[in-house]
N, C-alpha and C. Protein backbone atom coordinates (compact mmCIF):
# COMPACT_ATOMS: atom_id res chain seq x y z
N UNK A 1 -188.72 4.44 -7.39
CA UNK A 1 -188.00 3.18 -7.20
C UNK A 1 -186.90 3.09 -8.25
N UNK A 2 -185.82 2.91 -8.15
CA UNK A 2 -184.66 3.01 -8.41
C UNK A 2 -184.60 1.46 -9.75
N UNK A 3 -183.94 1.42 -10.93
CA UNK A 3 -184.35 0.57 -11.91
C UNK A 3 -183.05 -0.37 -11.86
N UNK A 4 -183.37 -2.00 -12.38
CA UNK A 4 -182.00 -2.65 -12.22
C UNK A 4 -182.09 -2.78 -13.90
N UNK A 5 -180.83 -2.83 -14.44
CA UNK A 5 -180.57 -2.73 -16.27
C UNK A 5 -179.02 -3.45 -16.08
N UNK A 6 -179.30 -4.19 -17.85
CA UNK A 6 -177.93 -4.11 -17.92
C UNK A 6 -177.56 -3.69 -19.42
N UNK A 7 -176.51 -2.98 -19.35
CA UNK A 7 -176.26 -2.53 -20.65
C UNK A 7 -174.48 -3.53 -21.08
N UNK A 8 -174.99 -3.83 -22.11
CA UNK A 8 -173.72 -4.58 -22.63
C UNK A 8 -173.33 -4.80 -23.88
N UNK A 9 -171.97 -4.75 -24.12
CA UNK A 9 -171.40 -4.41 -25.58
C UNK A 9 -171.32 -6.48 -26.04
N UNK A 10 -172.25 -6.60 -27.16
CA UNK A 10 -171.83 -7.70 -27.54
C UNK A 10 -172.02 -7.79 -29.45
N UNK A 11 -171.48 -8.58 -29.48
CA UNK A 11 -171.26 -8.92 -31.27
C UNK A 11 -172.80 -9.76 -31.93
N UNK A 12 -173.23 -9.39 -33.31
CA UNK A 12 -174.15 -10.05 -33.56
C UNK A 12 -174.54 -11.51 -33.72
N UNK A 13 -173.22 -12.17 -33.24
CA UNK A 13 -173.95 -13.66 -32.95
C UNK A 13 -174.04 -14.07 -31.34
N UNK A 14 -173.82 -12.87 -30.57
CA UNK A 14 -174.21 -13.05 -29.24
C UNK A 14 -173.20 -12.95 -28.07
N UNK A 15 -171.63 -12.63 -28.41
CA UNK A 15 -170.85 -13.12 -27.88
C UNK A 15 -170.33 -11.95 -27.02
N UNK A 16 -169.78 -11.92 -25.65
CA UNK A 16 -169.06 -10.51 -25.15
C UNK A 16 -167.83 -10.51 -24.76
N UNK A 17 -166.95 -11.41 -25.06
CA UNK A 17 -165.85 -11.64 -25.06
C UNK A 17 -165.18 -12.31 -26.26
N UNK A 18 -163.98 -12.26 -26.82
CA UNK A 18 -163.76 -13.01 -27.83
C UNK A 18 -163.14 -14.25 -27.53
N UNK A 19 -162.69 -15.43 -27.88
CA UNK A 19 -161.49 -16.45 -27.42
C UNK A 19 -160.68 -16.32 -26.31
N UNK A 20 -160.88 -17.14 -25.89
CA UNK A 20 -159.62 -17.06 -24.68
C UNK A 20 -159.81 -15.80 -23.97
N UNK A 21 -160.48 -15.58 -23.53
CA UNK A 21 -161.04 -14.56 -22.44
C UNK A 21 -160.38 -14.97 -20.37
N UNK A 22 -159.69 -13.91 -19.86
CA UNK A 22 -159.61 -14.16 -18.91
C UNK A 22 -158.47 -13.71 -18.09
N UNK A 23 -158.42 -14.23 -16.37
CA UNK A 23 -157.61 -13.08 -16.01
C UNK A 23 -155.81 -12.74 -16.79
N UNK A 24 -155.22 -11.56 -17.06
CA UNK A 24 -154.46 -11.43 -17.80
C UNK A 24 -154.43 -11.36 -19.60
N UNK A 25 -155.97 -11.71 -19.90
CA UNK A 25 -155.85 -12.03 -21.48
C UNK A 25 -157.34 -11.31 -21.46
N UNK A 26 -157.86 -10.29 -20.66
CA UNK A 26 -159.11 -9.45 -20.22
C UNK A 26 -160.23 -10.07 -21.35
N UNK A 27 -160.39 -9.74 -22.78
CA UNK A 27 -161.74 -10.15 -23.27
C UNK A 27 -161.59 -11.35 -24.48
N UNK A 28 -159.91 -11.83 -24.65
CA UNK A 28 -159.37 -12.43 -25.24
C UNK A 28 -158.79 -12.28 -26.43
N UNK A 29 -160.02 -12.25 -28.14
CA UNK A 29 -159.37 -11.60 -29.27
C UNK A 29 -160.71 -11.21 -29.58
N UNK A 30 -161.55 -10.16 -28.30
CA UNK A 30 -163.00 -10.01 -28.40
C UNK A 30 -162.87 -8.41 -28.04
N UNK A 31 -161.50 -7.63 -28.15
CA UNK A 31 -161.35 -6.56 -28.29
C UNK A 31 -161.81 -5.16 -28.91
N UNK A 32 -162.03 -5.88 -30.15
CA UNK A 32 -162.77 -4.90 -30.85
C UNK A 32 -164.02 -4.79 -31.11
N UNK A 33 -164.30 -5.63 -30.29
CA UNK A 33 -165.91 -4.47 -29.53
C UNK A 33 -165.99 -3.69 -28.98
N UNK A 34 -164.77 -2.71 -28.32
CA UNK A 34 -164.84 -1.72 -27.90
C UNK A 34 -164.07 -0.51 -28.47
N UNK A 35 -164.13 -1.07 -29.72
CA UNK A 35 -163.32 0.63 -30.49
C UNK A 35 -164.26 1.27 -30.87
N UNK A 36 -165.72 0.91 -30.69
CA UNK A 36 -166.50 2.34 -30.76
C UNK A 36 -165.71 3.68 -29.61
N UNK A 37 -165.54 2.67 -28.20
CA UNK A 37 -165.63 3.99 -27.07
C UNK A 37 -164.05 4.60 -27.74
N UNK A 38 -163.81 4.59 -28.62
CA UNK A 38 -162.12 5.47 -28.95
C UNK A 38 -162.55 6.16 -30.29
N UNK A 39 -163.23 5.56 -31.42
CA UNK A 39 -163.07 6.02 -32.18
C UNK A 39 -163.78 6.91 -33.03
N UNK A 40 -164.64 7.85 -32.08
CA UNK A 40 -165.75 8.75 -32.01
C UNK A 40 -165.04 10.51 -31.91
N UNK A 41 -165.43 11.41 -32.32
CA UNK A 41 -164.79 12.94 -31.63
C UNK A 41 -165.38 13.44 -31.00
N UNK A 42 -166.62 12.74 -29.82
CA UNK A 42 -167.33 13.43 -29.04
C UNK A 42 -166.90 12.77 -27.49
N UNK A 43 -166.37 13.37 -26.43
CA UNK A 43 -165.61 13.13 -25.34
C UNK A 43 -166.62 12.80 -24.63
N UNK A 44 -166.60 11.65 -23.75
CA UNK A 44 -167.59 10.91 -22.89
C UNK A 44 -167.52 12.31 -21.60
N UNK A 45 -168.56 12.40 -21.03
CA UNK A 45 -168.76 13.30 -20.47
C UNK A 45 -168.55 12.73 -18.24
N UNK A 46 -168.91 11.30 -18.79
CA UNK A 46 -168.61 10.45 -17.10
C UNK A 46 -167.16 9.54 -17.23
N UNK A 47 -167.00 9.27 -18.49
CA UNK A 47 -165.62 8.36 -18.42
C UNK A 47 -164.72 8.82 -19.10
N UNK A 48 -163.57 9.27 -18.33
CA UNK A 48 -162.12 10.14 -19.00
C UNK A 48 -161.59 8.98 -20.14
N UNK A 49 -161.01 9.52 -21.20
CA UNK A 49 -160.23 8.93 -22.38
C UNK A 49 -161.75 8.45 -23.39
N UNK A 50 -162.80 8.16 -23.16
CA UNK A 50 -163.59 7.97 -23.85
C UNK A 50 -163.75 8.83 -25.14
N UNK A 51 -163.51 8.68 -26.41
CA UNK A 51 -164.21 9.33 -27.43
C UNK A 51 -164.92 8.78 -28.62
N UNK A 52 -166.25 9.17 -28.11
CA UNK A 52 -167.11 8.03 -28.98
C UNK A 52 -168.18 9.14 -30.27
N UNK A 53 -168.58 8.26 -30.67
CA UNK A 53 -169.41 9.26 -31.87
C UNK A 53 -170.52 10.14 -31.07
N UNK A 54 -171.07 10.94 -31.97
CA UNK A 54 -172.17 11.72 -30.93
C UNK A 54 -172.97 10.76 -30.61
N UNK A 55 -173.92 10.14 -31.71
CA UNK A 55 -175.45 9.35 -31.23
C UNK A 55 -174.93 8.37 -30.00
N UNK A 56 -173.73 7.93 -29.87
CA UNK A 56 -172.77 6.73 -29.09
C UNK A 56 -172.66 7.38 -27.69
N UNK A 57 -172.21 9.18 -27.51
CA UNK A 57 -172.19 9.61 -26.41
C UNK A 57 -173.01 10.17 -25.88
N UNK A 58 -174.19 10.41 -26.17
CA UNK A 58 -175.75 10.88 -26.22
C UNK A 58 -176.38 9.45 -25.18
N UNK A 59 -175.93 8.17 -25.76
CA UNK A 59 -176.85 7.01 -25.33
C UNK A 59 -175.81 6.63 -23.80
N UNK A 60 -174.34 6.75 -24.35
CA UNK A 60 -173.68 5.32 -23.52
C UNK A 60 -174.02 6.56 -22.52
N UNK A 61 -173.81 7.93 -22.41
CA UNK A 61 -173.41 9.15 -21.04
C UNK A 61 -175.02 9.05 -20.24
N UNK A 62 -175.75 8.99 -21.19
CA UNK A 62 -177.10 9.21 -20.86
C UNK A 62 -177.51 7.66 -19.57
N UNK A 63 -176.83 7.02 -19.63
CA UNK A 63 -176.89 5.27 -19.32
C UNK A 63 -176.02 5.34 -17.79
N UNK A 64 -174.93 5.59 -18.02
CA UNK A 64 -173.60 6.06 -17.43
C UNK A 64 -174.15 6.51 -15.86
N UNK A 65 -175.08 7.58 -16.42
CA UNK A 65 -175.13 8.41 -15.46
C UNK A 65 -176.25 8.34 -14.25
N UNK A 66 -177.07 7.16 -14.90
CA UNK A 66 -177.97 6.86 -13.88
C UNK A 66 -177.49 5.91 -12.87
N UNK A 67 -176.31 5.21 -13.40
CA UNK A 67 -175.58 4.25 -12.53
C UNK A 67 -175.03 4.78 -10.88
N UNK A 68 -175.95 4.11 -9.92
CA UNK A 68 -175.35 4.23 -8.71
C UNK A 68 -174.88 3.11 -7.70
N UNK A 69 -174.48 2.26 -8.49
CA UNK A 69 -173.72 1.11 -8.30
C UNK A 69 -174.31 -0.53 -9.18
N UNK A 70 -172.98 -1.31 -9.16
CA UNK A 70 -173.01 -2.23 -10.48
C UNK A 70 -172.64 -3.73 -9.60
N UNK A 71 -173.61 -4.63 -10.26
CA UNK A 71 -173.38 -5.52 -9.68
C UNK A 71 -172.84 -6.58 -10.85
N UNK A 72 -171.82 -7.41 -10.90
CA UNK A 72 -171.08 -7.72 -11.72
C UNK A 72 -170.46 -9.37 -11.45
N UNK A 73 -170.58 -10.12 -11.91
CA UNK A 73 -170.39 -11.77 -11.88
C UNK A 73 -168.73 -11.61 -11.62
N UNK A 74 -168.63 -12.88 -11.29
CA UNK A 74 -166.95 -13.25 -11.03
C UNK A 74 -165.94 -13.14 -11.75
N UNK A 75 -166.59 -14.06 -12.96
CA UNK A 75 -165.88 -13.74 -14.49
C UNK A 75 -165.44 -12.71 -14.82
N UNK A 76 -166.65 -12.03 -15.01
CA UNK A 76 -166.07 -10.44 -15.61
C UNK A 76 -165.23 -9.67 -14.37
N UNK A 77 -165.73 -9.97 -13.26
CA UNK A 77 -164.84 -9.68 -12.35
C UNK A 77 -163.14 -10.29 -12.71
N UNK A 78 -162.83 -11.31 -13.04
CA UNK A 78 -161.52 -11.95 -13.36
C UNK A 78 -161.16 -11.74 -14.66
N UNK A 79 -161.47 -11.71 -15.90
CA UNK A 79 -161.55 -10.71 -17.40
C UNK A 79 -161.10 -9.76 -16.83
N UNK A 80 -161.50 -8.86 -15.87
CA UNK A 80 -161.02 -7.13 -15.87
C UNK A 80 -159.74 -7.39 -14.98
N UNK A 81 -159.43 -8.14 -14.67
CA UNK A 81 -158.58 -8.16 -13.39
C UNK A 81 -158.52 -7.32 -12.40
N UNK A 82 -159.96 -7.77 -12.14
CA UNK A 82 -160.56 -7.05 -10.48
C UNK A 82 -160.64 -5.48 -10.91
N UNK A 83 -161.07 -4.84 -11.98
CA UNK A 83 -160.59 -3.61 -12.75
C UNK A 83 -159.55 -2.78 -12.50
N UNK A 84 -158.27 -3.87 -12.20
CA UNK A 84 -157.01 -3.12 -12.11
C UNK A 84 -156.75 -1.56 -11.34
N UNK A 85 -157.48 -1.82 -10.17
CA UNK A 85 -157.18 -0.77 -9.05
C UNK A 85 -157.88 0.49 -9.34
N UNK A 86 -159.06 0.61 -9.97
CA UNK A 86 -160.08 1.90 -10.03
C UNK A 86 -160.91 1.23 -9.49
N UNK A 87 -161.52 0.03 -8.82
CA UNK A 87 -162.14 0.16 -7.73
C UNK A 87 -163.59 -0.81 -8.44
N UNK A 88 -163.66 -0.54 -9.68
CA UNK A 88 -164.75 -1.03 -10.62
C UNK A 88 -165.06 -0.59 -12.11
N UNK A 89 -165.61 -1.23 -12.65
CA UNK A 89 -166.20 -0.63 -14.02
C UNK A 89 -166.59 1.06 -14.18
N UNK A 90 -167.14 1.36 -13.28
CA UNK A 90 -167.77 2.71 -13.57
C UNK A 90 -166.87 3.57 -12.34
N UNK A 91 -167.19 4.97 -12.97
CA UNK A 91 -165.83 5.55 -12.32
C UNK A 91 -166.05 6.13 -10.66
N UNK A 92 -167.31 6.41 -10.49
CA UNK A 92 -168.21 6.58 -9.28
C UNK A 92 -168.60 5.17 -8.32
N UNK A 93 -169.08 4.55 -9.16
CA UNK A 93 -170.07 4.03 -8.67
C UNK A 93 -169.46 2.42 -7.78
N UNK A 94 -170.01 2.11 -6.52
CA UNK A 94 -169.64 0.74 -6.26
C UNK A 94 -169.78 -0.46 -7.07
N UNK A 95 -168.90 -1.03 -6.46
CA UNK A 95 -168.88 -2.42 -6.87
C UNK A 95 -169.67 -3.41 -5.90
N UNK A 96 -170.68 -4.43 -6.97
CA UNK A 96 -170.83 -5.88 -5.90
C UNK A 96 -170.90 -6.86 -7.15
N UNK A 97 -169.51 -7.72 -6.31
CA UNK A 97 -169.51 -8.82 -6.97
C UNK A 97 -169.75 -10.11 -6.65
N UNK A 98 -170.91 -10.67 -7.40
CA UNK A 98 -171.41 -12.48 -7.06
C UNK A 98 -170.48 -13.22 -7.08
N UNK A 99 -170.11 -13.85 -5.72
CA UNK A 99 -169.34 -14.98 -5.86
C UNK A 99 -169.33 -15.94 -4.82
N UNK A 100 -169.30 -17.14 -5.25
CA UNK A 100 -169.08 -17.63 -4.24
C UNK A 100 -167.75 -18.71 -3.95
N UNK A 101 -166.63 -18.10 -4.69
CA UNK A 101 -165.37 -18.45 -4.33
C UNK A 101 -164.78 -17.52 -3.19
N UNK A 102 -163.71 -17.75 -2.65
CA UNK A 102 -163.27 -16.74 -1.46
C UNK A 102 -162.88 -15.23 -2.30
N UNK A 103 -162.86 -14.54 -1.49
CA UNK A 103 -162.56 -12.75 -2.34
C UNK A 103 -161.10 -12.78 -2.38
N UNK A 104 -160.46 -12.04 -3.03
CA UNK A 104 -159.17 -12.14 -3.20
C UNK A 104 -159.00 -10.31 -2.42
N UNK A 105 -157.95 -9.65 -2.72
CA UNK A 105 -157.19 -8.98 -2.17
C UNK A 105 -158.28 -7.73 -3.24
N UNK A 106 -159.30 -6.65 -2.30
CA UNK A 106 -160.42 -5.80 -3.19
C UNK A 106 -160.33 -4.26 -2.38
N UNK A 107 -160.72 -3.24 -3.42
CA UNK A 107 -160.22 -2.51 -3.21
C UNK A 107 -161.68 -1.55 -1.99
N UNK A 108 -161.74 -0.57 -1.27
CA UNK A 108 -162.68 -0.18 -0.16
C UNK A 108 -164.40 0.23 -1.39
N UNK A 109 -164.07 0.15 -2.86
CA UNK A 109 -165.71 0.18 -3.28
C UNK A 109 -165.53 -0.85 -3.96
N UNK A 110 -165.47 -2.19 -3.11
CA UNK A 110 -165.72 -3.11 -4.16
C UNK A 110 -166.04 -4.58 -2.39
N UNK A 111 -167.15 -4.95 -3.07
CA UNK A 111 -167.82 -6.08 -1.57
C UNK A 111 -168.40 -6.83 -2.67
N UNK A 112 -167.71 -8.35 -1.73
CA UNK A 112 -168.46 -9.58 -2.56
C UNK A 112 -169.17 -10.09 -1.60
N UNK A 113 -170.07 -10.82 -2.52
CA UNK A 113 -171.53 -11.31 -1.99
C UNK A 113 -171.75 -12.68 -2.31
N UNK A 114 -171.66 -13.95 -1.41
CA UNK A 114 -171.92 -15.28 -1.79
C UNK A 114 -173.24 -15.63 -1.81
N UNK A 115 -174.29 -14.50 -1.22
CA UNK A 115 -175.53 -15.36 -0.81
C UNK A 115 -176.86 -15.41 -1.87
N UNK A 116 -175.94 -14.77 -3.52
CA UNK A 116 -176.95 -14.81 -4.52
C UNK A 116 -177.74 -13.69 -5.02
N UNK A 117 -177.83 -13.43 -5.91
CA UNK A 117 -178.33 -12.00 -7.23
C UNK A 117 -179.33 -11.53 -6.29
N UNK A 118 -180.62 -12.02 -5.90
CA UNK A 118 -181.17 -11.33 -4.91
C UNK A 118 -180.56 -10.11 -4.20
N UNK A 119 -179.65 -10.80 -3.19
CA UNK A 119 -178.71 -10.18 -2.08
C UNK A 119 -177.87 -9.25 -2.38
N UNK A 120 -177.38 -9.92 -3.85
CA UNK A 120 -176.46 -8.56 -3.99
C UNK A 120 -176.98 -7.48 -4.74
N UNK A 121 -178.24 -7.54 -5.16
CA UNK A 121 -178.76 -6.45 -5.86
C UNK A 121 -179.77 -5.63 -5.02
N UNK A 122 -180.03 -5.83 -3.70
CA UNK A 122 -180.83 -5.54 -2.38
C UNK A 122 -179.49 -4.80 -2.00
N UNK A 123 -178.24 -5.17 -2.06
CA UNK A 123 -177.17 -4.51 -1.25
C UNK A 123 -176.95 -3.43 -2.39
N UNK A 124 -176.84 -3.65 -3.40
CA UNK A 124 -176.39 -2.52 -4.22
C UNK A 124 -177.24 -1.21 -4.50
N UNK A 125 -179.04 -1.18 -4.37
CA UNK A 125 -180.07 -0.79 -4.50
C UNK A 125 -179.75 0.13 -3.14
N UNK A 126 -179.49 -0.25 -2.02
CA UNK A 126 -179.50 0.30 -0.67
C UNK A 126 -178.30 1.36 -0.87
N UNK A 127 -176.86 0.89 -1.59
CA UNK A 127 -175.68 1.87 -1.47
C UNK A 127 -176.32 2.85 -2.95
N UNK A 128 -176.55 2.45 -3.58
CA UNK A 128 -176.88 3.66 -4.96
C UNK A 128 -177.82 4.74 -4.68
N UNK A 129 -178.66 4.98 -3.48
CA UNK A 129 -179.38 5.93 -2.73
C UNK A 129 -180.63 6.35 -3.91
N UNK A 130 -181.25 6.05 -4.54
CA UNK A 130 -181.77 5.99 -5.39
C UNK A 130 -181.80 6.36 -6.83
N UNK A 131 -180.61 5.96 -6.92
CA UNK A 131 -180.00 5.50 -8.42
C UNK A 131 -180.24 4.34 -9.16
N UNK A 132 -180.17 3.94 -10.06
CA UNK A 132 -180.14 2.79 -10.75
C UNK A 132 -179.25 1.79 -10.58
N UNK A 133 -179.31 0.47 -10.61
CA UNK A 133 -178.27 -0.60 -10.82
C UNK A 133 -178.08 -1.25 -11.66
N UNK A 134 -176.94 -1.18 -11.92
CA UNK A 134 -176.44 -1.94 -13.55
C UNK A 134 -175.54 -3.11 -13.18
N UNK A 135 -176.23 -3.77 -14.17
CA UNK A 135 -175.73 -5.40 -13.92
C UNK A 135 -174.62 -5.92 -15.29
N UNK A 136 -173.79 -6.55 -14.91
CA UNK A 136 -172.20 -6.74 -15.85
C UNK A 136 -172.26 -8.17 -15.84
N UNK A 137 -171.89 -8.88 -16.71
CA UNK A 137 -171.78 -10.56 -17.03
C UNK A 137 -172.89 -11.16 -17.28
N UNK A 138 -172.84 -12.13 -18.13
CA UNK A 138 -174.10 -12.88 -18.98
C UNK A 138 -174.75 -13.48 -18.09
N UNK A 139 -174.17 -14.33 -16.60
CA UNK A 139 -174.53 -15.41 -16.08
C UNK A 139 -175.15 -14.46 -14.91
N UNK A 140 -174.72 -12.85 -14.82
CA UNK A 140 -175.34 -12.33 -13.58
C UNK A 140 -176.96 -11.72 -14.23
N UNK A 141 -176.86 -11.55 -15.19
CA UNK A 141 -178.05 -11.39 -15.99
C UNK A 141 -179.05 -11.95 -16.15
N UNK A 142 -178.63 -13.63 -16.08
CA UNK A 142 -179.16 -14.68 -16.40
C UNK A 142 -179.82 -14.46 -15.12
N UNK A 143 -179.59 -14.85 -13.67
CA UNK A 143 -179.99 -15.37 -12.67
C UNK A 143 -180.40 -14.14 -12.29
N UNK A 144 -180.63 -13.07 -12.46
CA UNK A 144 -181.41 -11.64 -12.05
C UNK A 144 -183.08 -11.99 -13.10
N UNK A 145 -182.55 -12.33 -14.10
CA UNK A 145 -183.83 -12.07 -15.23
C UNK A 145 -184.83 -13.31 -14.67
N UNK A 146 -183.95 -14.26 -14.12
CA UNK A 146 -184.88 -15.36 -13.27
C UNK A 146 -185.50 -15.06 -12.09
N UNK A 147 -184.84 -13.82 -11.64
CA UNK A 147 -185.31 -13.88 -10.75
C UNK A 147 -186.44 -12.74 -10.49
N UNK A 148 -186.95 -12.13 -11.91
CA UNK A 148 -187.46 -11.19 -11.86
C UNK A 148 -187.32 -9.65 -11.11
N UNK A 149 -186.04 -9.37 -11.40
CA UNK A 149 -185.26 -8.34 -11.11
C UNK A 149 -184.94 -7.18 -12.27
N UNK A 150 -185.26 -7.62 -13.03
CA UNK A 150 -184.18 -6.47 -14.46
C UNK A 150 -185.61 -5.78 -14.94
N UNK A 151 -184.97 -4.73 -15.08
CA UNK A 151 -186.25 -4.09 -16.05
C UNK A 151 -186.00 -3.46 -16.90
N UNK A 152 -184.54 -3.43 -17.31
CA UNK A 152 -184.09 -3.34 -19.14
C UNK A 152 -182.85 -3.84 -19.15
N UNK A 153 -182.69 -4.03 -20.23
CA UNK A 153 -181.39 -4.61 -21.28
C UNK A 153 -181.30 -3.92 -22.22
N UNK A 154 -179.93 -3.34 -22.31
CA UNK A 154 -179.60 -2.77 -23.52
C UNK A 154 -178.48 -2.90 -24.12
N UNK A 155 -178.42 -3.56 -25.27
CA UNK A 155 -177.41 -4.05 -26.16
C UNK A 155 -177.04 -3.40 -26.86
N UNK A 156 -175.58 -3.14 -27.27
CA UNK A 156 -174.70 -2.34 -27.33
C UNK A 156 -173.84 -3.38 -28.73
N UNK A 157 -174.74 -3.55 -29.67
CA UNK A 157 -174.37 -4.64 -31.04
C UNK A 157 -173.34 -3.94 -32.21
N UNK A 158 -172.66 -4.64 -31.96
CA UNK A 158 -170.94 -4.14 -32.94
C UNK A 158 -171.42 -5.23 -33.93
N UNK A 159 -171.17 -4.70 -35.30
CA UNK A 159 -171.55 -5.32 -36.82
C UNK A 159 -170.05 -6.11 -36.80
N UNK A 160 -170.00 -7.26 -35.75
CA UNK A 160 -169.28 -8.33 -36.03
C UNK A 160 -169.38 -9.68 -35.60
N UNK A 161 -168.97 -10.87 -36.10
CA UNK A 161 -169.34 -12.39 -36.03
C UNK A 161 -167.79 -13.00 -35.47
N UNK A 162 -168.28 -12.99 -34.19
CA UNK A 162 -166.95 -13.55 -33.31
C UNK A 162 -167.02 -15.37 -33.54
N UNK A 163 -167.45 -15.46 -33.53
CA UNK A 163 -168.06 -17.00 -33.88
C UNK A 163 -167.62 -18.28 -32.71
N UNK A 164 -167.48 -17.35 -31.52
CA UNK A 164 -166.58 -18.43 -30.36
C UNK A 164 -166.38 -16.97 -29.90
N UNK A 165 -166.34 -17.71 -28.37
CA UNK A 165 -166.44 -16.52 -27.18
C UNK A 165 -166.71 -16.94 -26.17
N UNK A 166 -166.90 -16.01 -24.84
CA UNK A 166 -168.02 -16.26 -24.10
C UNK A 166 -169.51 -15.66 -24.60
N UNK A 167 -170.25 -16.36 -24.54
CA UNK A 167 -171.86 -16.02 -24.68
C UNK A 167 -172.35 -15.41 -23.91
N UNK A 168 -173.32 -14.41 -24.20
CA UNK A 168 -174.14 -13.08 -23.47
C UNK A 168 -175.13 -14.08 -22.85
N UNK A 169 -176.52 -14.53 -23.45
CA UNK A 169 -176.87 -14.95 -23.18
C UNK A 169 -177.02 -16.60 -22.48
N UNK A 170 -177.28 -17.22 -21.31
CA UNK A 170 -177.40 -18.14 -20.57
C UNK A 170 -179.11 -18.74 -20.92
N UNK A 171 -178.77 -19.97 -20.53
CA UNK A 171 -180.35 -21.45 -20.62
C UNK A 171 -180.49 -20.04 -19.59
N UNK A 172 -182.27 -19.99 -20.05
CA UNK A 172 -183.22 -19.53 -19.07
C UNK A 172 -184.53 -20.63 -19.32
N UNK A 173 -185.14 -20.54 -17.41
CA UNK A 173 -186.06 -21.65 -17.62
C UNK A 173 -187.20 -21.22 -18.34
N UNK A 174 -187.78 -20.28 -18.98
CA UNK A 174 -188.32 -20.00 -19.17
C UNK A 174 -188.28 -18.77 -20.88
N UNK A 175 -189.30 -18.53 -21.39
CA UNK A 175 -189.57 -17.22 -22.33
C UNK A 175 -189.29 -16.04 -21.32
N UNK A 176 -188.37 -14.81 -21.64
CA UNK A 176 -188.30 -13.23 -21.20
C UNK A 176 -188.77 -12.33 -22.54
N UNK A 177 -189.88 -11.99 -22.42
CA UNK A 177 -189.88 -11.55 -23.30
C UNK A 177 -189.74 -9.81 -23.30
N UNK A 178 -189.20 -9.24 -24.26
CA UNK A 178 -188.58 -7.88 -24.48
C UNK A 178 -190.14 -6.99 -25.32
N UNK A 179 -189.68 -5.70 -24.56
CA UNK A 179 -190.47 -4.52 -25.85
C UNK A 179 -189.04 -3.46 -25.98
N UNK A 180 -188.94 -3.49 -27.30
CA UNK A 180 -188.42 -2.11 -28.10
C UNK A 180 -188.47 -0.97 -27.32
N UNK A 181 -187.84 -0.03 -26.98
CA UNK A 181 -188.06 1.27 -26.42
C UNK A 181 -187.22 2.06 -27.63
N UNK A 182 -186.39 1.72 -27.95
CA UNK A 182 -185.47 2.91 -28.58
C UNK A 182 -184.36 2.47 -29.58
N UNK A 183 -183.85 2.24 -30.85
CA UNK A 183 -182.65 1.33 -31.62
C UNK A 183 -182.05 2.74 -31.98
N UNK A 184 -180.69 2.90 -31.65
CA UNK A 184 -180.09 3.91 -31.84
C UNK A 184 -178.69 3.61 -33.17
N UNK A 185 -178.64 3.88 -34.21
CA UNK A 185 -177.53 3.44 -34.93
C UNK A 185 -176.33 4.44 -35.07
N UNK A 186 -175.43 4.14 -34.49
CA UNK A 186 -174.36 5.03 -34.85
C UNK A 186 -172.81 3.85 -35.35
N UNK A 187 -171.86 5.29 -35.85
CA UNK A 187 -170.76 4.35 -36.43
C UNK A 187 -169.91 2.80 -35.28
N UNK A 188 -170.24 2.01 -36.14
CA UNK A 188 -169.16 0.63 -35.43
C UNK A 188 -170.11 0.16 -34.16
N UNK A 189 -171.82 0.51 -34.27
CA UNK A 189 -172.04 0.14 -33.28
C UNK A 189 -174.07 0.69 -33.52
N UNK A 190 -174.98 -0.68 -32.80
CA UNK A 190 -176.18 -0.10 -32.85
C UNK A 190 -176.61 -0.17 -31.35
N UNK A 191 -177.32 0.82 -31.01
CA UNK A 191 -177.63 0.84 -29.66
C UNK A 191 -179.43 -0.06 -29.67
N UNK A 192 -179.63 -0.90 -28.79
CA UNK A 192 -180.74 -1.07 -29.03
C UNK A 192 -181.39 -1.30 -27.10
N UNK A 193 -182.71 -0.34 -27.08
CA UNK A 193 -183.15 -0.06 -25.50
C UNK A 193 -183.91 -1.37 -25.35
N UNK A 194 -184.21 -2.28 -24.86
CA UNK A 194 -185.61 -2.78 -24.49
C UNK A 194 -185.86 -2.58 -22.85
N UNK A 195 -187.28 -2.61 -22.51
CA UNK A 195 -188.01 -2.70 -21.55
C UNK A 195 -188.49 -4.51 -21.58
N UNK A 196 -187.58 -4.78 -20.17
CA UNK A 196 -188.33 -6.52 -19.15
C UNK A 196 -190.22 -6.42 -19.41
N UNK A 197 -190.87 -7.27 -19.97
CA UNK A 197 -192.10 -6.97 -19.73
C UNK A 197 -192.58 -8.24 -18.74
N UNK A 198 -193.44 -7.54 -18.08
CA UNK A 198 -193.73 -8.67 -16.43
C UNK A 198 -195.17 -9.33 -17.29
């Protein structure tokens, strides 16, 4: 059975975007959370221009590669600006994006879904042929982890204090509680695995 995860780059007070995040202004002044993927000498092995440290391309390639399609909130859908004509986040893999505003103008691997995280992670599970699904945005996270769907999270913590942002984490009705699998430390960045425990 094929696993739903989400792996995501956020700062240690919680945040995955910086200020003013949005379409045309992509993560706002929340940028440099991603100069790990540049400023490494080991070449990502699934994503061209990537050069990240070894322990960094060991974890993110190792992650990367189980991905057989990503299901991804509106927001981050509008932050990337619709990921500017590659179709999606990952360089293979489909796109499904939660929404329930009308779709705008999307490219042939990319299908939106109004009828809710369920649905679109049943649709994405079916196109990834038994691959994994990786889930993108705080609020698509949120309403998957409610819905007892995820069965890891892995945070991707840059040693910085954005102090204003958008927030990773969303109100859940409830305790999720996490187990440790794996804390990986490399430069400008700590990898940390957990396993959803039911």
């Amino acid at each position: 059975m094929s696993k739903v995860f989400s792996a995501h780059v956020v700062s240690v007070d919680g945040f995955i975007t910086g200020r003013g995040p949005g379409a045309g202004r992509g993560l706002g002044d929340g940028s440099m959370l991603f100069d790990w993927y540049f400023d490494g000498d080991t070449s990502s092995r699934v994503f061209d221009g990537f050069r990240l440290s070894e322990p960094s391309a060991r974890v993110f390639d190792a992650l990367a590669a189980r991905v057989g399609a990503v299901v991804a909130g509106r927001n981050t859908y509008e932050d990337s600006d619709g990921f500017g004509g590659s179709g999606g986040p990952h360089p293979t893999a489909p796109l499904f994006v939660l929404s329930r505003r009308p779709a705008p103008d999307k490219s042939e691997r990319q299908t939106f879904v109004a009828t809710g995280v369920e649905d679109a992670i049943a649709a994405a599970r079916e196109t990834a042929g038994g691959m994994d699904v990786g889930l993108m945005g705080g609020g698509v996270l949120t309403e998957a982890l409610e819905a007892g769907l995820v069965d890891e999270v892995i945070l991707h913590q840059v040693p910085i204090l954005l102090g204003g942002g958008r927030p990773f984490f969303q109100s859940l009705p409830e305790h999720v509680r996490l187990r440790l699998v794996e804390a990986v430390p490399a430069p400008g960045v700590t990898h940390l695995h957990y396993e959803v425990e039911r």
